[in-house]
PDB file of N, CA and C in Angstrom:
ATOM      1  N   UNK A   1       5.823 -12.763 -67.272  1.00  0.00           N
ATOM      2  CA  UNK A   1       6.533 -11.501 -67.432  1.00  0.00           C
ATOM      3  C   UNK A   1       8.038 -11.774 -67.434  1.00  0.00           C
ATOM      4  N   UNK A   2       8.775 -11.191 -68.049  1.00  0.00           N
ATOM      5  CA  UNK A   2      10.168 -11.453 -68.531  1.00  0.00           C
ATOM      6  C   UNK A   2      10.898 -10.364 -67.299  1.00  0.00           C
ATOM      7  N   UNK A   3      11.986 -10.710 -67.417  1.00  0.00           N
ATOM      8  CA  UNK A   3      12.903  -9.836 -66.545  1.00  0.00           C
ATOM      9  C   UNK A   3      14.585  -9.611 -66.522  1.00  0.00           C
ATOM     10  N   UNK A   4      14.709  -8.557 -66.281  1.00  0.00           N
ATOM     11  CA  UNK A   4      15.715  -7.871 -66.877  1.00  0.00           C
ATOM     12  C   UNK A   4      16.754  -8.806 -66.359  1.00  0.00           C
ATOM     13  N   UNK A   5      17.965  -9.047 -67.941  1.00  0.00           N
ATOM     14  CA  UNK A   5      18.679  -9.825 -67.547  1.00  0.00           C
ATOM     15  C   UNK A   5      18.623 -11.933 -67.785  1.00  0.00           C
ATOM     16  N   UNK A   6      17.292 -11.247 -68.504  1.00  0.00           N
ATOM     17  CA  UNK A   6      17.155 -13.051 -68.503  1.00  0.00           C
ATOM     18  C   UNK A   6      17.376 -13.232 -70.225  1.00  0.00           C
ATOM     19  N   UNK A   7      17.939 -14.580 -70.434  1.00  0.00           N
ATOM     20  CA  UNK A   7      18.364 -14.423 -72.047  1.00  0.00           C
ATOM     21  C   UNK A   7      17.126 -15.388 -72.153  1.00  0.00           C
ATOM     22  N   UNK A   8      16.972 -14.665 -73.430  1.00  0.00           N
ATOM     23  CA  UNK A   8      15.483 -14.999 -74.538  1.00  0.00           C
ATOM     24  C   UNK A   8      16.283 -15.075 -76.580  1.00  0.00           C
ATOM     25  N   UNK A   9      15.017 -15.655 -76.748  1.00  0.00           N
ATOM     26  CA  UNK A   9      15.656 -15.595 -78.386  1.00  0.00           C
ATOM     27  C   UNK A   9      14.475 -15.811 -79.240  1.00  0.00           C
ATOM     28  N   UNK A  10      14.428 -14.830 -80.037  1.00  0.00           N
ATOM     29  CA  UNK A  10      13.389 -14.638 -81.273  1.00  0.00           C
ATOM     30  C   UNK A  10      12.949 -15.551 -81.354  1.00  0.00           C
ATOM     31  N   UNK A  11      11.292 -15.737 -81.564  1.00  0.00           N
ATOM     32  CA  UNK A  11      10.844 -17.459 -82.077  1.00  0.00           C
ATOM     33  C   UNK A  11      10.829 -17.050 -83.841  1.00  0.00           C
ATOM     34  N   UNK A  12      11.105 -16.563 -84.463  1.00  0.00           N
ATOM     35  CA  UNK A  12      11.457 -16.648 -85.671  1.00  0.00           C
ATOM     36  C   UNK A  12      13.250 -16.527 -86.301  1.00  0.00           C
ATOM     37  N   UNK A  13      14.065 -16.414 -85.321  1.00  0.00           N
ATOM     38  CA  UNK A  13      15.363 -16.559 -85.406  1.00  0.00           C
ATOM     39  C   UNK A  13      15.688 -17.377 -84.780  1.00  0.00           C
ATOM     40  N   UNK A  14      15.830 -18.204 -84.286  1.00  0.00           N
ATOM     41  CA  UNK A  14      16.145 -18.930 -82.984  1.00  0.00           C
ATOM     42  C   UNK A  14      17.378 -19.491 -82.679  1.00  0.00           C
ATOM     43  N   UNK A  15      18.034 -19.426 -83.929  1.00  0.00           N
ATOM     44  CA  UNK A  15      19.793 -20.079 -83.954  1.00  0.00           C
ATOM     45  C   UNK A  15      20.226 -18.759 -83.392  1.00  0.00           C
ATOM     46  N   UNK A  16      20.240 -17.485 -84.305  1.00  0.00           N
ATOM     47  CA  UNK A  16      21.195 -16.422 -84.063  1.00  0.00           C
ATOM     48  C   UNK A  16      20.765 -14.968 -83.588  1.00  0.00           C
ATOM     49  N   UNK A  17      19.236 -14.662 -83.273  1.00  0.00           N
ATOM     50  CA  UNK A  17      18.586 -13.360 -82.435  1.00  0.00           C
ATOM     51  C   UNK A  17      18.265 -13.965 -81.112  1.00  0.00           C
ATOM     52  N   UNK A  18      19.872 -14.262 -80.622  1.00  0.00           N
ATOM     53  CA  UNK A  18      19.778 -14.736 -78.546  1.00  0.00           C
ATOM     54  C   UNK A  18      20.288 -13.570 -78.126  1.00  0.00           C
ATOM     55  N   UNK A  19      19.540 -13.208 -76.968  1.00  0.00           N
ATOM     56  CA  UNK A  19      20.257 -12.078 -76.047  1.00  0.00           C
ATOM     57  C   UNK A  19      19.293 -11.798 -74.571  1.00  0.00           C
ATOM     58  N   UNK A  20      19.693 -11.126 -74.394  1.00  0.00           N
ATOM     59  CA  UNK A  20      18.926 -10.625 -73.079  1.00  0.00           C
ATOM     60  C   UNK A  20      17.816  -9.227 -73.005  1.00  0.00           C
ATOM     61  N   UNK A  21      17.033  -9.360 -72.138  1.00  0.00           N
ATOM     62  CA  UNK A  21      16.161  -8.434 -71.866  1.00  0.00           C
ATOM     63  C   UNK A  21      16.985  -7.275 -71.187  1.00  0.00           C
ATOM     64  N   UNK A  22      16.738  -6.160 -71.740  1.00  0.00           N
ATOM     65  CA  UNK A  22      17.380  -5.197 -70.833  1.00  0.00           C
ATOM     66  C   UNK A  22      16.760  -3.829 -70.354  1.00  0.00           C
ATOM     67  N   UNK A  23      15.220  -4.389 -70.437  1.00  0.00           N
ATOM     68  CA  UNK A  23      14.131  -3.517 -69.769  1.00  0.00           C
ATOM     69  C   UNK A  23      12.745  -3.498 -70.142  1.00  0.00           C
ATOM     70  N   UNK A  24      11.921  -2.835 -70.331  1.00  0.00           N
ATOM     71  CA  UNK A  24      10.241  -2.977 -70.560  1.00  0.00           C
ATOM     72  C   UNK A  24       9.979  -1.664 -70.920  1.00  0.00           C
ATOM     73  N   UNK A  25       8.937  -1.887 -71.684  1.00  0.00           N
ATOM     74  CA  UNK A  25       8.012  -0.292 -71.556  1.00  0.00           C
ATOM     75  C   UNK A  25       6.824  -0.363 -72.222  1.00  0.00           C
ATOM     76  N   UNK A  26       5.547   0.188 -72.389  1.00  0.00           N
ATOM     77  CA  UNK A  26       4.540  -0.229 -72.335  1.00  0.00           C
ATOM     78  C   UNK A  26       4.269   0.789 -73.973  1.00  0.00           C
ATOM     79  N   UNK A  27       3.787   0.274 -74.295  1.00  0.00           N
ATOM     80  CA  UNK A  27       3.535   0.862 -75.854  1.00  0.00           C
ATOM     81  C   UNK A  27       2.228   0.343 -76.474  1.00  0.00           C
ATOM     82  N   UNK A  28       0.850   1.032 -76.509  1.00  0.00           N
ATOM     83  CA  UNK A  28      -0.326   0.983 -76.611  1.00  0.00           C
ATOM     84  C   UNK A  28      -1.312  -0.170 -75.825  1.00  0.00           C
ATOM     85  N   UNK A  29      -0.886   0.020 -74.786  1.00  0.00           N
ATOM     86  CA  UNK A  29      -1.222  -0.861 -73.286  1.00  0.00           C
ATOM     87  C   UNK A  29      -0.367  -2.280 -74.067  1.00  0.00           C
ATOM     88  N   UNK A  30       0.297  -2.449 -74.082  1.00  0.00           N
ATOM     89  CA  UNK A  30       1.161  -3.753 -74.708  1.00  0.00           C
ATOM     90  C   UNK A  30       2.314  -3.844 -73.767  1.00  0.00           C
ATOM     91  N   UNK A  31       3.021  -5.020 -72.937  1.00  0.00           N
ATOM     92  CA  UNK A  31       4.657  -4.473 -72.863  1.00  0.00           C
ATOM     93  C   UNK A  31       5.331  -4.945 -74.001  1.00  0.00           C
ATOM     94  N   UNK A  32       6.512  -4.228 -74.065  1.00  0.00           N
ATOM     95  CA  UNK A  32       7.337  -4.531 -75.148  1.00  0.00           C
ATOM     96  C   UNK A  32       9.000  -4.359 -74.443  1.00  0.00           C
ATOM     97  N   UNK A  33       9.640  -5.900 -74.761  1.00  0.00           N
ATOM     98  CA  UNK A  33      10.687  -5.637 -73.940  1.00  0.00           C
ATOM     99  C   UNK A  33      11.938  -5.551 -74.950  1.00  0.00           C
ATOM    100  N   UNK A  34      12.854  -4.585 -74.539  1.00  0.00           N
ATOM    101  CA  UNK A  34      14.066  -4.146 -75.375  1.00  0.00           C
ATOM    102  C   UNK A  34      15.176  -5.481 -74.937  1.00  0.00           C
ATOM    103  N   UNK A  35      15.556  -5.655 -76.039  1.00  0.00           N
ATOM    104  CA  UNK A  35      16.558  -6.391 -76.603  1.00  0.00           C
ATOM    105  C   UNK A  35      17.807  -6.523 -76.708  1.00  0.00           C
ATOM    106  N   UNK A  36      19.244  -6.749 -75.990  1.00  0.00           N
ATOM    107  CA  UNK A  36      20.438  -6.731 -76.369  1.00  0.00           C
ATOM    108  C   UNK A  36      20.858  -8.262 -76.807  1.00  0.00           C
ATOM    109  N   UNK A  37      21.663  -8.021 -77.921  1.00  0.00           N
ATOM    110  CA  UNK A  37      22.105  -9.277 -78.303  1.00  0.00           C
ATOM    111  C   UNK A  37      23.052  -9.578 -78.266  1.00  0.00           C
ATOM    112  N   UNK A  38      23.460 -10.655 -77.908  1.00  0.00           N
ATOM    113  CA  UNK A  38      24.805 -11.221 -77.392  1.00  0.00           C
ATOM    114  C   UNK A  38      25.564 -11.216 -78.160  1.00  0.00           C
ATOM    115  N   UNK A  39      26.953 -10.543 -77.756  1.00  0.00           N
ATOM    116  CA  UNK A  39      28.138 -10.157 -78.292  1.00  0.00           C
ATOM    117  C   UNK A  39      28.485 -11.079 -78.791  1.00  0.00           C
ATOM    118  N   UNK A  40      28.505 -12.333 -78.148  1.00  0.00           N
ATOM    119  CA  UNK A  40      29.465 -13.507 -79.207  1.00  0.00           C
ATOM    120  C   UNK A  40      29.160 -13.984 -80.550  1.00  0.00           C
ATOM    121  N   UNK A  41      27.816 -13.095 -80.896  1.00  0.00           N
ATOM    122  CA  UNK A  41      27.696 -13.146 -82.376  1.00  0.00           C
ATOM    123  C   UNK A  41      28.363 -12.595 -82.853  1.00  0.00           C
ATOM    124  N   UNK A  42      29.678 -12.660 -83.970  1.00  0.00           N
ATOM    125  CA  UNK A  42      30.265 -12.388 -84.395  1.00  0.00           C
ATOM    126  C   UNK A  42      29.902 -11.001 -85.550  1.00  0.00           C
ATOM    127  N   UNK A  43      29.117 -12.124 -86.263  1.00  0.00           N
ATOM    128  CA  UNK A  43      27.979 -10.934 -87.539  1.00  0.00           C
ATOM    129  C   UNK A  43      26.912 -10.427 -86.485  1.00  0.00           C
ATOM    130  N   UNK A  44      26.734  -9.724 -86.289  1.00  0.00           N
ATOM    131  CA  UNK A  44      25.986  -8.786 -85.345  1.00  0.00           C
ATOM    132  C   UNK A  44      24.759  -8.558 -86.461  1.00  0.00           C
ATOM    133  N   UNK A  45      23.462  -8.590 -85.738  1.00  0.00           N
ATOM    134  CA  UNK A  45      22.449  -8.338 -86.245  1.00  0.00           C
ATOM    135  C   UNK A  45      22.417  -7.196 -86.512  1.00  0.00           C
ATOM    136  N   UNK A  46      21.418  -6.655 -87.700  1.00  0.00           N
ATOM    137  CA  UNK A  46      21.108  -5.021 -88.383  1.00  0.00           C
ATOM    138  C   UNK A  46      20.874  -3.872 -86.804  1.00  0.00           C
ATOM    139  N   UNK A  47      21.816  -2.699 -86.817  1.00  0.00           N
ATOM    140  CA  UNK A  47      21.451  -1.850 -85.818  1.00  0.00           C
ATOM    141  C   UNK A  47      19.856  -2.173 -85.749  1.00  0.00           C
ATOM    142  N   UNK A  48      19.192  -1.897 -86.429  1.00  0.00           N
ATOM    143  CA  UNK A  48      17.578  -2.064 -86.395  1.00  0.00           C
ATOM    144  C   UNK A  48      17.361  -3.072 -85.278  1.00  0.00           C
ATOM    145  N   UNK A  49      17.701  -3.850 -85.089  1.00  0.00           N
ATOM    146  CA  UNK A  49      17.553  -4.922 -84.588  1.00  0.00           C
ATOM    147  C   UNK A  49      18.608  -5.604 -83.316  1.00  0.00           C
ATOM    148  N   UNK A  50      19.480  -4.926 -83.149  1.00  0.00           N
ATOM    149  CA  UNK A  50      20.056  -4.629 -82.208  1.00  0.00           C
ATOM    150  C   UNK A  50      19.587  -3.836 -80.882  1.00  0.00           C
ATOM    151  N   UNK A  51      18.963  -3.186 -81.132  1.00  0.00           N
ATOM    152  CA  UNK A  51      18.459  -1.375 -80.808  1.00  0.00           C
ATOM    153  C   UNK A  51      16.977  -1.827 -80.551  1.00  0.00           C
ATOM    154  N   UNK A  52      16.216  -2.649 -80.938  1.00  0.00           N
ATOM    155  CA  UNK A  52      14.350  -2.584 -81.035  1.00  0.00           C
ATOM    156  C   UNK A  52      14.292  -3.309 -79.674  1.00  0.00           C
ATOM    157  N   UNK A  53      12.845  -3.683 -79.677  1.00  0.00           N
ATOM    158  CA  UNK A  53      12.147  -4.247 -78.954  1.00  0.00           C
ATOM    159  C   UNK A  53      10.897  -4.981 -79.135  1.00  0.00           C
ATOM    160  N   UNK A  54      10.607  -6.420 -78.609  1.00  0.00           N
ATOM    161  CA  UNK A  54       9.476  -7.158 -79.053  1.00  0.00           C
ATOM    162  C   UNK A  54       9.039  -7.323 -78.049  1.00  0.00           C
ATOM    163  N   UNK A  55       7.590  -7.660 -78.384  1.00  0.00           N
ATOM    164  CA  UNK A  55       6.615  -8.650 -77.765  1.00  0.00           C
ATOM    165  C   UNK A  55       6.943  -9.734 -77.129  1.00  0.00           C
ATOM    166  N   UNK A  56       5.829  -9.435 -76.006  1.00  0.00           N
ATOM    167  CA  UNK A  56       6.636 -10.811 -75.245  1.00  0.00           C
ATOM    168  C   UNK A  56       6.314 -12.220 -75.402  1.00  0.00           C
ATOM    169  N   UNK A  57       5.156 -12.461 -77.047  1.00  0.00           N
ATOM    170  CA  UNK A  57       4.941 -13.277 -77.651  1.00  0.00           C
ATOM    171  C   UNK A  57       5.624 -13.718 -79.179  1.00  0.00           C
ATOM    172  N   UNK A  58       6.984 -12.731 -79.319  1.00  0.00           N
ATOM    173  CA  UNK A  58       7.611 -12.924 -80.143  1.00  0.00           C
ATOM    174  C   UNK A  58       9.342 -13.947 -79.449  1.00  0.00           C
ATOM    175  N   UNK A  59       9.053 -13.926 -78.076  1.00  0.00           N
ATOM    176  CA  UNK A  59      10.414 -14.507 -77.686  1.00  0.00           C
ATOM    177  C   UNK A  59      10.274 -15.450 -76.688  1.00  0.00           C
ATOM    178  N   UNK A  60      10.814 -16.430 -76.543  1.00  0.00           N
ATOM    179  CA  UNK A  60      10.828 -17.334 -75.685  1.00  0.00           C
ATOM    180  C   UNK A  60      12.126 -17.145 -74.563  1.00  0.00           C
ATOM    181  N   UNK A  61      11.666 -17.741 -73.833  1.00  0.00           N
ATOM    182  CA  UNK A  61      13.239 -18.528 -72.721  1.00  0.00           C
ATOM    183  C   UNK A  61      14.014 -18.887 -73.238  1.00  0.00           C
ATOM    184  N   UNK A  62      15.323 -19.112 -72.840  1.00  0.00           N
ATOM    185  CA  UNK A  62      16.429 -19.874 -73.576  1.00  0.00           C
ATOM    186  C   UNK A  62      17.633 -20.123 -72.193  1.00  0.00           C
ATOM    187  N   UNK A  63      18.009 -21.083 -72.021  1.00  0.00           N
ATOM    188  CA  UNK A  63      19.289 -20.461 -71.509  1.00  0.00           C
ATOM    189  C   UNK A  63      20.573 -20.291 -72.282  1.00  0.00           C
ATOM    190  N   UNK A  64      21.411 -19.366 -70.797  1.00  0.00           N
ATOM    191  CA  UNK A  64      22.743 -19.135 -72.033  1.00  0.00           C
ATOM    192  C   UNK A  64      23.292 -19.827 -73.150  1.00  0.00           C
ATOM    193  N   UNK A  65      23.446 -19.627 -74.274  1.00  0.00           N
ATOM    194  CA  UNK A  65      24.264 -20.410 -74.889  1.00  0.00           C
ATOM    195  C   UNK A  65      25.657 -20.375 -74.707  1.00  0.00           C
ATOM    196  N   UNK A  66      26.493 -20.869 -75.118  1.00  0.00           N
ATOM    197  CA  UNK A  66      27.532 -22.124 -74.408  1.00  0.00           C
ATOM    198  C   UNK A  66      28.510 -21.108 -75.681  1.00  0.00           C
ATOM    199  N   UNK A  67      29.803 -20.912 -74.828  1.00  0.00           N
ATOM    200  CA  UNK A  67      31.058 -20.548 -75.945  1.00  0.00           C
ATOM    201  C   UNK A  67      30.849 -21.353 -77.464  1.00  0.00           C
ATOM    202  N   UNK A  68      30.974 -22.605 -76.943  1.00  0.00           N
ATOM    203  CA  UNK A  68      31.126 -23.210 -78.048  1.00  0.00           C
ATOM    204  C   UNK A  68      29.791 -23.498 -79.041  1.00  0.00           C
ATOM    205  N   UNK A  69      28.558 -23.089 -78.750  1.00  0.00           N
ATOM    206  CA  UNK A  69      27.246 -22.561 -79.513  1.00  0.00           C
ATOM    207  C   UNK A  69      28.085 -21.340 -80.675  1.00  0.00           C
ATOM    208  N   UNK A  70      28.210 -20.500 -79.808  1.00  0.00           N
ATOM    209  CA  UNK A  70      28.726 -19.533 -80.867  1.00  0.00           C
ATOM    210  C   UNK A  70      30.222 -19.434 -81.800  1.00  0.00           C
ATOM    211  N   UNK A  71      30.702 -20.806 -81.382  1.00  0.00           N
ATOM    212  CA  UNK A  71      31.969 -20.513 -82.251  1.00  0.00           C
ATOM    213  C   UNK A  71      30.952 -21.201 -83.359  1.00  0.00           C
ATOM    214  N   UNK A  72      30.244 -22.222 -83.396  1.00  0.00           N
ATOM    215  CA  UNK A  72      29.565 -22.968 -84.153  1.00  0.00           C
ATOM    216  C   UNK A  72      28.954 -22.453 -85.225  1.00  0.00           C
ATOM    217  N   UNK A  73      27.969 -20.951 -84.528  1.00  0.00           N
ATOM    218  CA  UNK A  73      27.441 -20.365 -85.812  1.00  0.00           C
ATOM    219  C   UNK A  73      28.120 -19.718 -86.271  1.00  0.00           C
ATOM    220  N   UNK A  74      29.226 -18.761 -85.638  1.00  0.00           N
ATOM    221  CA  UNK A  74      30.200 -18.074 -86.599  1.00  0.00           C
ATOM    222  C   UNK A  74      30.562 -18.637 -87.456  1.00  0.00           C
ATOM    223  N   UNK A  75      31.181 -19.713 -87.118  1.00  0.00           N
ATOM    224  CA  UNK A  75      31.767 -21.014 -88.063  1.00  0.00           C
ATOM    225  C   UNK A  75      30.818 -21.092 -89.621  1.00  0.00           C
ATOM    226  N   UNK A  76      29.577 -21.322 -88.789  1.00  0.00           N
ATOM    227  CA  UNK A  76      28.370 -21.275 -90.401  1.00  0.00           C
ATOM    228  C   UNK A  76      28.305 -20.379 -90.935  1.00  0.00           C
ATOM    229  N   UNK A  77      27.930 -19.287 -90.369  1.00  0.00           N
ATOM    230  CA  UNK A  77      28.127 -17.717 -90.888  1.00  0.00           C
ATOM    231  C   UNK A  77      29.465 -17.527 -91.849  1.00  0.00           C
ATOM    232  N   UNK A  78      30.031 -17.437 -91.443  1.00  0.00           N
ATOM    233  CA  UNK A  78      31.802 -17.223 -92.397  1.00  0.00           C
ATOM    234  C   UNK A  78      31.350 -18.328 -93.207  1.00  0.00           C
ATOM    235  N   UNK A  79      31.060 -19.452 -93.558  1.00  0.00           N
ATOM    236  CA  UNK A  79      31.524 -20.555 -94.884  1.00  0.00           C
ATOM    237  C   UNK A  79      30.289 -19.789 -95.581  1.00  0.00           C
ATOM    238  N   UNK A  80      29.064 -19.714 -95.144  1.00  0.00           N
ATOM    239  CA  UNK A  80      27.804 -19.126 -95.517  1.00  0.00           C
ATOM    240  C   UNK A  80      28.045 -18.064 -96.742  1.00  0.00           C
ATOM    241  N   UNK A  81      28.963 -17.134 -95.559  1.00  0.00           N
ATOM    242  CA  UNK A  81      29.510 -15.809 -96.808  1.00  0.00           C
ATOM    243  C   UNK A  81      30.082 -15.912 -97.325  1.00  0.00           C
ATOM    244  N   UNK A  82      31.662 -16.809 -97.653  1.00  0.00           N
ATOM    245  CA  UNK A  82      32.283 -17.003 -98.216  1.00  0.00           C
ATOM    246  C   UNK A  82      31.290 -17.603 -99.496  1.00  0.00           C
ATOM    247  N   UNK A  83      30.751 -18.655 -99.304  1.00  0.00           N
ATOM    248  CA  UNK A  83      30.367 -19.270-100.712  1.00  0.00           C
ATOM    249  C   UNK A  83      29.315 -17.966-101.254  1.00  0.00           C
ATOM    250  N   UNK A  84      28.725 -17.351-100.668  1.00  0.00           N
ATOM    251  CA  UNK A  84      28.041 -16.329-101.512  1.00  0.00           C
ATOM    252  C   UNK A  84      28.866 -14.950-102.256  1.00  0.00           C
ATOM    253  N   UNK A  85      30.091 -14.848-101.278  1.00  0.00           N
ATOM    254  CA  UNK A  85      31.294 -14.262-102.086  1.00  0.00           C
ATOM    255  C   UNK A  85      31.834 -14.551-103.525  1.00  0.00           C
ATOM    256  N   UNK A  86      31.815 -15.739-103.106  1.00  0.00           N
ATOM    257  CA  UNK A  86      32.530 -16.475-104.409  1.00  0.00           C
ATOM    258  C   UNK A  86      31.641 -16.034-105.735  1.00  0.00           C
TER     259      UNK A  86
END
């Protein structure tokens, strides 16, 4: 069981949907725990996805990632868009 406050991250995102649990609730005898994602993502994930909540077989443990984790993906993110700008 997960608990509020502990950072987790999508097992199908796993570079950039990290954040923390920030509660539970039970949805067709299932828990399903709500999601905040860590600010130091620069590109912020879709409100959709900001805002939801998964399974607690959709997310693993993680610990914090590190300032410099996230200057890293911003870093990818921005060249990412830029060349698709272009």
């Amino acid at each position: 069981m997960l608990t509020k406050g502990q950072y987790v991250r999508h097992k199908m995102a796993r570079e950039t949907l990290i954040g923390t649990i920030e509660g539970a609730e039970i949805q067709r005898g299932r828990v399903f725990y709500r999601f905040q994602q860590d600010p130091r993502l620069r590109q912020q994930a879709s409100a959709l996805l900001r805002e939801t909540s998964f399974s607690e077989d959709e997310l693993e443990l993680c610990d914090r990632p590190s300032d410099e984790y996230w200057a890293s993906i911003n870093r990818r993110i921005e060249v990412s868009s830029r060349r698709v700008a272009a």
